[in-house]
PDB file of N, CA and C in Angstrom:
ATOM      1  N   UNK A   1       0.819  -1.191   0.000  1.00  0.00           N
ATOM      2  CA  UNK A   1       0.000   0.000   0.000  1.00  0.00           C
ATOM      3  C   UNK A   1       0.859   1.249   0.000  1.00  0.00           C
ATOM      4  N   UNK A   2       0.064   2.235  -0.016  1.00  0.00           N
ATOM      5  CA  UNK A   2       0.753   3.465  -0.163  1.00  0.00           C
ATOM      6  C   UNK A   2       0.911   4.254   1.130  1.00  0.00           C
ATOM      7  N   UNK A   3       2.685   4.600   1.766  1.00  0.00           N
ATOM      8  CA  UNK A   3       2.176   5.374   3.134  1.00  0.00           C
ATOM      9  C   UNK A   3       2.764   7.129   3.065  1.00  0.00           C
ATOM     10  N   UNK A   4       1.742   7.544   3.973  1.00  0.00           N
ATOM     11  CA  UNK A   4       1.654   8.714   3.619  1.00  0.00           C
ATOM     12  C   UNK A   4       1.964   9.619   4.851  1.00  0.00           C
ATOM     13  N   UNK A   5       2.623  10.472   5.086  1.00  0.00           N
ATOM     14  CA  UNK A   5       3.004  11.794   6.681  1.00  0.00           C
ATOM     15  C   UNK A   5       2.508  12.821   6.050  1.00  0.00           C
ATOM     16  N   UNK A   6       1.840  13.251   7.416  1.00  0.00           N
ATOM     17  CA  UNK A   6       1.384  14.868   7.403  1.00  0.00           C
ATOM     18  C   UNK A   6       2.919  15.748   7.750  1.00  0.00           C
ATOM     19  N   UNK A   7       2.963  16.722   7.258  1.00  0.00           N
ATOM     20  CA  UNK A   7       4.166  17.335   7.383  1.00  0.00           C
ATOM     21  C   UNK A   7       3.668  18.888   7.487  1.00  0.00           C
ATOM     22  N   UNK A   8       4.321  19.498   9.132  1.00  0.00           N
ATOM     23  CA  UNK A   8       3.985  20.782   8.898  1.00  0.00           C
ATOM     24  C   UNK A   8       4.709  21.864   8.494  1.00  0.00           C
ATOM     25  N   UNK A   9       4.571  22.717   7.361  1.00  0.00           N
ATOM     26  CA  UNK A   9       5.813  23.529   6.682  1.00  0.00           C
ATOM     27  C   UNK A   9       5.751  24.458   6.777  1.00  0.00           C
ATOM     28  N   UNK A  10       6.880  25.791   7.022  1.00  0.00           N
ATOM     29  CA  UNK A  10       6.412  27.234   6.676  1.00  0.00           C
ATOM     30  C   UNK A  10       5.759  27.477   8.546  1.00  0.00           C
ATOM     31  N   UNK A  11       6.159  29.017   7.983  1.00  0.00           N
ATOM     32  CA  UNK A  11       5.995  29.964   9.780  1.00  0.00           C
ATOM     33  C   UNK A  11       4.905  30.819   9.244  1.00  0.00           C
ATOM     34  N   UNK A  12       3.648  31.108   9.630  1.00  0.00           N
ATOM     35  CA  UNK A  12       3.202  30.033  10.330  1.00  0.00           C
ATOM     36  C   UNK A  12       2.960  28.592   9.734  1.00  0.00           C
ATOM     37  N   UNK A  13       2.916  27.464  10.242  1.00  0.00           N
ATOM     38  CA  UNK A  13       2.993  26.156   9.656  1.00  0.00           C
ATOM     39  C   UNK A  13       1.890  25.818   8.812  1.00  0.00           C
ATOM     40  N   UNK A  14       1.917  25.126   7.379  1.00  0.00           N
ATOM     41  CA  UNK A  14       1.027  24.669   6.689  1.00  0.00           C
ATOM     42  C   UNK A  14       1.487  23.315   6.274  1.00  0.00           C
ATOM     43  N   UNK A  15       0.146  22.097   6.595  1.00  0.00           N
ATOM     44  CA  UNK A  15      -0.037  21.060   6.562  1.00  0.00           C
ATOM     45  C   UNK A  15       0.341  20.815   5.565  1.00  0.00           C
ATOM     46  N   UNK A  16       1.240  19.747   4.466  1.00  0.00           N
ATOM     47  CA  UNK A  16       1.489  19.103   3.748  1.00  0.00           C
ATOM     48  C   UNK A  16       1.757  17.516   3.777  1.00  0.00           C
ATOM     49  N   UNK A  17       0.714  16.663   3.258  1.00  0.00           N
ATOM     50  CA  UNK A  17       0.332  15.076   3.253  1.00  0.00           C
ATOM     51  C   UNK A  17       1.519  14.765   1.899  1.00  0.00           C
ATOM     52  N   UNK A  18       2.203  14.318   1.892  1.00  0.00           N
ATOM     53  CA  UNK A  18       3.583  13.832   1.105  1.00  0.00           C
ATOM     54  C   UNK A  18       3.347  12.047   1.152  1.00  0.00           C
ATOM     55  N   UNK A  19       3.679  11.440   0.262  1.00  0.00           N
ATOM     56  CA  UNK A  19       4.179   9.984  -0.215  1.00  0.00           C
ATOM     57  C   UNK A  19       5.764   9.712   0.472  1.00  0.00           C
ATOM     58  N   UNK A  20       5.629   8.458   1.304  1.00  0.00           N
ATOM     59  CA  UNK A  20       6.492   7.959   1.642  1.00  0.00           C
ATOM     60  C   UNK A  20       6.977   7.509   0.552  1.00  0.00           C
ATOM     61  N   UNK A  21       7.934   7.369  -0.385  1.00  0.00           N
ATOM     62  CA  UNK A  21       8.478   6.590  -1.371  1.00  0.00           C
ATOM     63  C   UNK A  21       9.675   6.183  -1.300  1.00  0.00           C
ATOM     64  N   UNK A  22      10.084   4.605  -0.625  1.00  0.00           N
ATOM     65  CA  UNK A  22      11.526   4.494  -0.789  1.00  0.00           C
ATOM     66  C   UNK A  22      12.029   4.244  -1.627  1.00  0.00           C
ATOM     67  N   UNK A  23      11.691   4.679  -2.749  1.00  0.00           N
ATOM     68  CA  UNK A  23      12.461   4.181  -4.409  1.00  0.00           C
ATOM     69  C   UNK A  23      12.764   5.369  -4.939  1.00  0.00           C
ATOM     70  N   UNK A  24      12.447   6.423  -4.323  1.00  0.00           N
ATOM     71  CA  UNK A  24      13.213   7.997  -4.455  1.00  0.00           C
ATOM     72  C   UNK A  24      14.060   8.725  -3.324  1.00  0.00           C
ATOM     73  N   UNK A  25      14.478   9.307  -4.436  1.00  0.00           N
ATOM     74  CA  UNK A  25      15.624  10.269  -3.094  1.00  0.00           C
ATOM     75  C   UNK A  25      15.475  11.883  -2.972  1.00  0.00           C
ATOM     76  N   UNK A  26      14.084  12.032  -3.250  1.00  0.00           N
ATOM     77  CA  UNK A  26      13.388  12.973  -2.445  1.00  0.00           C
ATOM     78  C   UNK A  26      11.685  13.532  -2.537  1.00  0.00           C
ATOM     79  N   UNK A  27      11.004  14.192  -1.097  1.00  0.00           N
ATOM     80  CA  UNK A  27       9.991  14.025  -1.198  1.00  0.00           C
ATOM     81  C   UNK A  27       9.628  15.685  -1.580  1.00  0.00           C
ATOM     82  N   UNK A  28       8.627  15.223  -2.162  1.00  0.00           N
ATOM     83  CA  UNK A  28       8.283  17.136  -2.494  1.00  0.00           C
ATOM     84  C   UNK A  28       6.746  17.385  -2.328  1.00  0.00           C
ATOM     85  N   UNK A  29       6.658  18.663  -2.147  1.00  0.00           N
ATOM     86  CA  UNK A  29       4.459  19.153  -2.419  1.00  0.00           C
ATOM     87  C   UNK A  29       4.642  20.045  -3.519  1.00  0.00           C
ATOM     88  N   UNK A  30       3.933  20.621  -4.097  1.00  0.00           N
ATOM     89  CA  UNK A  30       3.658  21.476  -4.741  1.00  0.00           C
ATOM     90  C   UNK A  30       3.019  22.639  -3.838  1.00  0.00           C
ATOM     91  N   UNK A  31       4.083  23.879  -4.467  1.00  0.00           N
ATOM     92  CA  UNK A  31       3.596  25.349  -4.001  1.00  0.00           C
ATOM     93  C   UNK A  31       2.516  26.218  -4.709  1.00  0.00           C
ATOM     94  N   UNK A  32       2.177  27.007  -4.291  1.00  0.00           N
ATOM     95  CA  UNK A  32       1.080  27.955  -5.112  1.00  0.00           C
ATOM     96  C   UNK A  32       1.520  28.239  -6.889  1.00  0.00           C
ATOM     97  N   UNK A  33       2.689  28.358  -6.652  1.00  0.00           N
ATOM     98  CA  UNK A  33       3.158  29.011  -8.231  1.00  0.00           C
ATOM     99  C   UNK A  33       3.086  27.826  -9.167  1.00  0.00           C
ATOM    100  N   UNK A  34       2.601  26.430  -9.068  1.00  0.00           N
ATOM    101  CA  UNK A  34       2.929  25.235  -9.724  1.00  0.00           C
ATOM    102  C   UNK A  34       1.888  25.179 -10.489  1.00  0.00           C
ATOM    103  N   UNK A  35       1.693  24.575 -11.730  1.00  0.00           N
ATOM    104  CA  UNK A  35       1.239  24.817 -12.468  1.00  0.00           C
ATOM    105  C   UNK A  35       1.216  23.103 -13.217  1.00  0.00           C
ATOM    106  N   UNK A  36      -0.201  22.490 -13.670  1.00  0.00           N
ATOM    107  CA  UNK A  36      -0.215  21.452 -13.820  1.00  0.00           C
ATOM    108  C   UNK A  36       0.390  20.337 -12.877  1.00  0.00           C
ATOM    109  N   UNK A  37      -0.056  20.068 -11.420  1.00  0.00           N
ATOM    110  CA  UNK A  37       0.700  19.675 -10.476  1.00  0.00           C
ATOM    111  C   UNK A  37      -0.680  18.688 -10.036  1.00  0.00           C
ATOM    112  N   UNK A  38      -1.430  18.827 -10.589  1.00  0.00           N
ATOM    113  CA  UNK A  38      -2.153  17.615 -10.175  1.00  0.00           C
ATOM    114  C   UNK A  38      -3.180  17.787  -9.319  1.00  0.00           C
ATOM    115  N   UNK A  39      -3.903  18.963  -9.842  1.00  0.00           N
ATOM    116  CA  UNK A  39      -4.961  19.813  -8.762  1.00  0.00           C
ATOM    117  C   UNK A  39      -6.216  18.391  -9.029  1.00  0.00           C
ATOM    118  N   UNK A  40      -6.341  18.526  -7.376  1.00  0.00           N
ATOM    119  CA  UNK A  40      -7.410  17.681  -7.411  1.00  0.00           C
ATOM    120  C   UNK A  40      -6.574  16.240  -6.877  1.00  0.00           C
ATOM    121  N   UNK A  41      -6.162  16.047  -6.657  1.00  0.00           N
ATOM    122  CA  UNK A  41      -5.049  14.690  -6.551  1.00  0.00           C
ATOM    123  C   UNK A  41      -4.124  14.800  -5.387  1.00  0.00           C
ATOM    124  N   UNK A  42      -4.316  15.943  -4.434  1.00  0.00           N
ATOM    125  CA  UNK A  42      -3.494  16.004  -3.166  1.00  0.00           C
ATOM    126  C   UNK A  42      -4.308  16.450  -1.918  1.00  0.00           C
ATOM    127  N   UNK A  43      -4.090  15.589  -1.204  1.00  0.00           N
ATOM    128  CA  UNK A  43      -4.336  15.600  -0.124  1.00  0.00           C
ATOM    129  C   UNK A  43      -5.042  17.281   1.043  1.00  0.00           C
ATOM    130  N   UNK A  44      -4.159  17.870   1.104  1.00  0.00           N
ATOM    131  CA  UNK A  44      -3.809  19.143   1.343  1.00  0.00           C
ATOM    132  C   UNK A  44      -4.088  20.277  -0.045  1.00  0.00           C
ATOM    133  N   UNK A  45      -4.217  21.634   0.427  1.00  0.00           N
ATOM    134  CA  UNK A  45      -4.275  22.933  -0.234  1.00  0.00           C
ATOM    135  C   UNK A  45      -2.661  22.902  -1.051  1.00  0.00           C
ATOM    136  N   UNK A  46      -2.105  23.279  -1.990  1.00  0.00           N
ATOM    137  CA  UNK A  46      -0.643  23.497  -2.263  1.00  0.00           C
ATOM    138  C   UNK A  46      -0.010  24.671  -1.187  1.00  0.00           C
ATOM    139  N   UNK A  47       1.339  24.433  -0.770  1.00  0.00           N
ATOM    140  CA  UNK A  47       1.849  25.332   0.082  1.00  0.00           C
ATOM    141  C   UNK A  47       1.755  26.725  -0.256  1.00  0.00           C
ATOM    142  N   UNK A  48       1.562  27.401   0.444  1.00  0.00           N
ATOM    143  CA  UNK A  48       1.315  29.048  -0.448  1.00  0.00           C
ATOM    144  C   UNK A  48       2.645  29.875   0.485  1.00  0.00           C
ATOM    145  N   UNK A  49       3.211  30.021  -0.446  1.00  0.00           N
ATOM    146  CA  UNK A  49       4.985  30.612   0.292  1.00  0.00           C
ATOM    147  C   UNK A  49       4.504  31.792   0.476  1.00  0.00           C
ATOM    148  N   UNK A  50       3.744  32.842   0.449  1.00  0.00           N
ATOM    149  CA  UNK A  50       3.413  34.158   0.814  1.00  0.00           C
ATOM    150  C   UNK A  50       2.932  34.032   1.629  1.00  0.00           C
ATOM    151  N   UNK A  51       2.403  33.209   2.213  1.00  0.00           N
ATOM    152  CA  UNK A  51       2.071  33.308   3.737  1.00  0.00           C
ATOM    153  C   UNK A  51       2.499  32.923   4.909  1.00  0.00           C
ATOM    154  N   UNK A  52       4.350  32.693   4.281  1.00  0.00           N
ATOM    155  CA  UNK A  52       5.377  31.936   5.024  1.00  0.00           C
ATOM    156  C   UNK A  52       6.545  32.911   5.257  1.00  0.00           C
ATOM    157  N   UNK A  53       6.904  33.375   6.751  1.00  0.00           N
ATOM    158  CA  UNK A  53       7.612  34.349   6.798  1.00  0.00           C
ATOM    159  C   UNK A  53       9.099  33.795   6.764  1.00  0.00           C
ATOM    160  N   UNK A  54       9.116  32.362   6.902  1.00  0.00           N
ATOM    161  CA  UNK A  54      10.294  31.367   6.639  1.00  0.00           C
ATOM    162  C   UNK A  54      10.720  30.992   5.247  1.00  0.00           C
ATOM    163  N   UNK A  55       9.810  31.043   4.003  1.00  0.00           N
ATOM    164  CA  UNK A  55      10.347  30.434   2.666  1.00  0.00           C
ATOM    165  C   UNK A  55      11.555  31.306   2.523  1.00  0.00           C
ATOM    166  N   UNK A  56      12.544  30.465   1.425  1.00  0.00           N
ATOM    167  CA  UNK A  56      13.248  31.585   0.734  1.00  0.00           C
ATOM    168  C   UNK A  56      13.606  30.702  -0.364  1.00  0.00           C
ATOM    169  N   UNK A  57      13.857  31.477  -1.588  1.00  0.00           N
ATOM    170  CA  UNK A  57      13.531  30.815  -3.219  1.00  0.00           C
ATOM    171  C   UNK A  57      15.157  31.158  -3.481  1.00  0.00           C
ATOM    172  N   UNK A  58      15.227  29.719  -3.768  1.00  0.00           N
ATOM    173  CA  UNK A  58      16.904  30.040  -4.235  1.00  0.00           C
ATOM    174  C   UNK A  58      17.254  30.218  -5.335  1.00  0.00           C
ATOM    175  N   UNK A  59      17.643  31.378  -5.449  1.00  0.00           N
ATOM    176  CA  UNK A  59      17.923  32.212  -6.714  1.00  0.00           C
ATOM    177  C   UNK A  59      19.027  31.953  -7.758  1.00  0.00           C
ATOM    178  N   UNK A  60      20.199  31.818  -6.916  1.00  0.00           N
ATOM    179  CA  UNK A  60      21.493  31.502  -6.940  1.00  0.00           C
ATOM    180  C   UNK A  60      21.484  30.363  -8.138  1.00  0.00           C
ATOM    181  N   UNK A  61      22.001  29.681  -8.923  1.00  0.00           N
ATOM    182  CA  UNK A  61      22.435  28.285  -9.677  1.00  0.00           C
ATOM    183  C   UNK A  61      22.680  27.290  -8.814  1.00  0.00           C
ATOM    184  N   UNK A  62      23.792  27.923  -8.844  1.00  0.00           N
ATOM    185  CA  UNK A  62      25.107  27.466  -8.121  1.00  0.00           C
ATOM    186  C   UNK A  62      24.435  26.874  -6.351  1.00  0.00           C
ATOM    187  N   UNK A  63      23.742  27.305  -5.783  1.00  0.00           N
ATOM    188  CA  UNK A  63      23.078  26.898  -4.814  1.00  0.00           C
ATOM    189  C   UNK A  63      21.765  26.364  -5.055  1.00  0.00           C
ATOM    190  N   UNK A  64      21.687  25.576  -5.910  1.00  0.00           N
ATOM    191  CA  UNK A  64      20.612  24.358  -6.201  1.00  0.00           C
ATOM    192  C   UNK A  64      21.263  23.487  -5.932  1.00  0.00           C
ATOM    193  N   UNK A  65      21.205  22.622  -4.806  1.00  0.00           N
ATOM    194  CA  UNK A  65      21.218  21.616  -4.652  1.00  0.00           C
ATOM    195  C   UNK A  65      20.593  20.506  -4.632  1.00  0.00           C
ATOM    196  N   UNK A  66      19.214  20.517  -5.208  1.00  0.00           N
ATOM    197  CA  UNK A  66      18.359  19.287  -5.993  1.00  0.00           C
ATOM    198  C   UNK A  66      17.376  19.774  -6.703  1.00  0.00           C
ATOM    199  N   UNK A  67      17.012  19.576  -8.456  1.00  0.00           N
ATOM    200  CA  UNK A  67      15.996  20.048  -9.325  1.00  0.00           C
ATOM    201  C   UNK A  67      17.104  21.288  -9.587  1.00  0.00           C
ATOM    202  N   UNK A  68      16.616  21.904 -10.948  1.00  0.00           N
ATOM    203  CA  UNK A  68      17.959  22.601 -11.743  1.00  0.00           C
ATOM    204  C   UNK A  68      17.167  23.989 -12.020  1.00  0.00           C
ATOM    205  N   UNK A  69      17.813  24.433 -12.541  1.00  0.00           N
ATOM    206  CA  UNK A  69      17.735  26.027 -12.963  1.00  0.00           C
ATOM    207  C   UNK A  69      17.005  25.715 -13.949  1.00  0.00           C
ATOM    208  N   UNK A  70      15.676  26.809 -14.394  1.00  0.00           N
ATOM    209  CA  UNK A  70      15.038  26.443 -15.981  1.00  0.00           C
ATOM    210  C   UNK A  70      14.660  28.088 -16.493  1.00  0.00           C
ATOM    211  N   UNK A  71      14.927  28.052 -17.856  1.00  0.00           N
ATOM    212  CA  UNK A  71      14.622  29.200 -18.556  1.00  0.00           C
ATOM    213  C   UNK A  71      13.866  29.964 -18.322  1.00  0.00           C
ATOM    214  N   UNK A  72      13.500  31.146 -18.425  1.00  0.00           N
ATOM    215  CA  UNK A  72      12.447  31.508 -17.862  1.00  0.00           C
ATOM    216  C   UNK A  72      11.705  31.666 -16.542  1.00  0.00           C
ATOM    217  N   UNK A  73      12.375  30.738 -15.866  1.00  0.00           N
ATOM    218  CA  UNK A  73      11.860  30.637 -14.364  1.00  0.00           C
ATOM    219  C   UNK A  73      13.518  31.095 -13.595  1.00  0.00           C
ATOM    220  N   UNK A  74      12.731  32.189 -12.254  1.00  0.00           N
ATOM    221  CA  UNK A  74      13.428  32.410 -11.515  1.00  0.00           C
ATOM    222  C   UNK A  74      14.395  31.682 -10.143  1.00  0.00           C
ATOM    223  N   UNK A  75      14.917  31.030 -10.166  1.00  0.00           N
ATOM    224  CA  UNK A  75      15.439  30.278  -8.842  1.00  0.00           C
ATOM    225  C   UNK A  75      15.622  28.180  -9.497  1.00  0.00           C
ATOM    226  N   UNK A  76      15.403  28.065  -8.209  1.00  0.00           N
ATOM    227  CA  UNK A  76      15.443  26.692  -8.741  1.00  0.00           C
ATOM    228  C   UNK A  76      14.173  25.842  -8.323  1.00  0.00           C
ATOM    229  N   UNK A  77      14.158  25.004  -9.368  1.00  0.00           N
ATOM    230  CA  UNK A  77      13.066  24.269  -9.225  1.00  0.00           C
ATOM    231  C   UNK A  77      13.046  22.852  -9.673  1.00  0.00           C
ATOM    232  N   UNK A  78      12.199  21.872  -8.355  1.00  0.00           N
ATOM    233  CA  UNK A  78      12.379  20.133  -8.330  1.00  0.00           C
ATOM    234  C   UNK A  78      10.744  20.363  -9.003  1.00  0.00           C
ATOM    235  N   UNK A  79      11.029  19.201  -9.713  1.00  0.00           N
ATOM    236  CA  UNK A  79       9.253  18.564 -10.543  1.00  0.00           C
ATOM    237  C   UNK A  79       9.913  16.926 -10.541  1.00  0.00           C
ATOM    238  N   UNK A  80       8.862  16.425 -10.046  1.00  0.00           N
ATOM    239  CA  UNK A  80       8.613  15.279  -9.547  1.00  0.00           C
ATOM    240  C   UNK A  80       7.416  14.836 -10.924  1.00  0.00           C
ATOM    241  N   UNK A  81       7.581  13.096 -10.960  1.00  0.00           N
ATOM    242  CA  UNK A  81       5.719  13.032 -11.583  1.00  0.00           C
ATOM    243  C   UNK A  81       6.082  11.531 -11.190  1.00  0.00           C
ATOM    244  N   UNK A  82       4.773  10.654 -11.083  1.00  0.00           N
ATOM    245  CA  UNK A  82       5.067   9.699 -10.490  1.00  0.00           C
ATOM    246  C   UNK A  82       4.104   8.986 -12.124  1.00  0.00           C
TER     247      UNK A  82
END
């Protein structure tokens, strides 16, 4: 079966229900800015980083350390699809 953690993210905290998957090497939600992410298919609201006085969007390249830099888009960004 499929197992699943509530995870609380972001100041103040917002609930995110994530897939245990041990056949990957990392877990992700989708944020407000995501786009074709599978509305309707998650558990939880998508994280909304504007209402998080903790996010910060890494801008940098060079400080991506998982999911890559893409054209057009500012910072870095992981996309997952199962």
């Amino acid at each position: 079966g499929t197992h699943y953690v509530g995870l609380w993210v972001g100041t103040p905290p917002q609930r995110q229900t994530v897939i245990v998957d041990t056949g990957s090497w990392a877990t992700s939600f989708p944020c407000s800015e995501c786009t074709d992410c599978g509305e309707g298919h998650h558990a939880d609201n998508f994280f909304d980083e504007t209402r998080s006085s903790t996010f910060e969007r890494v801008l940098d390249c060079d400080e991506c350390e998982v999911g890559d830099c893409k054209e057009g888009y500012t910072g870095c960004v992981l996309s997952t699809a199962y």
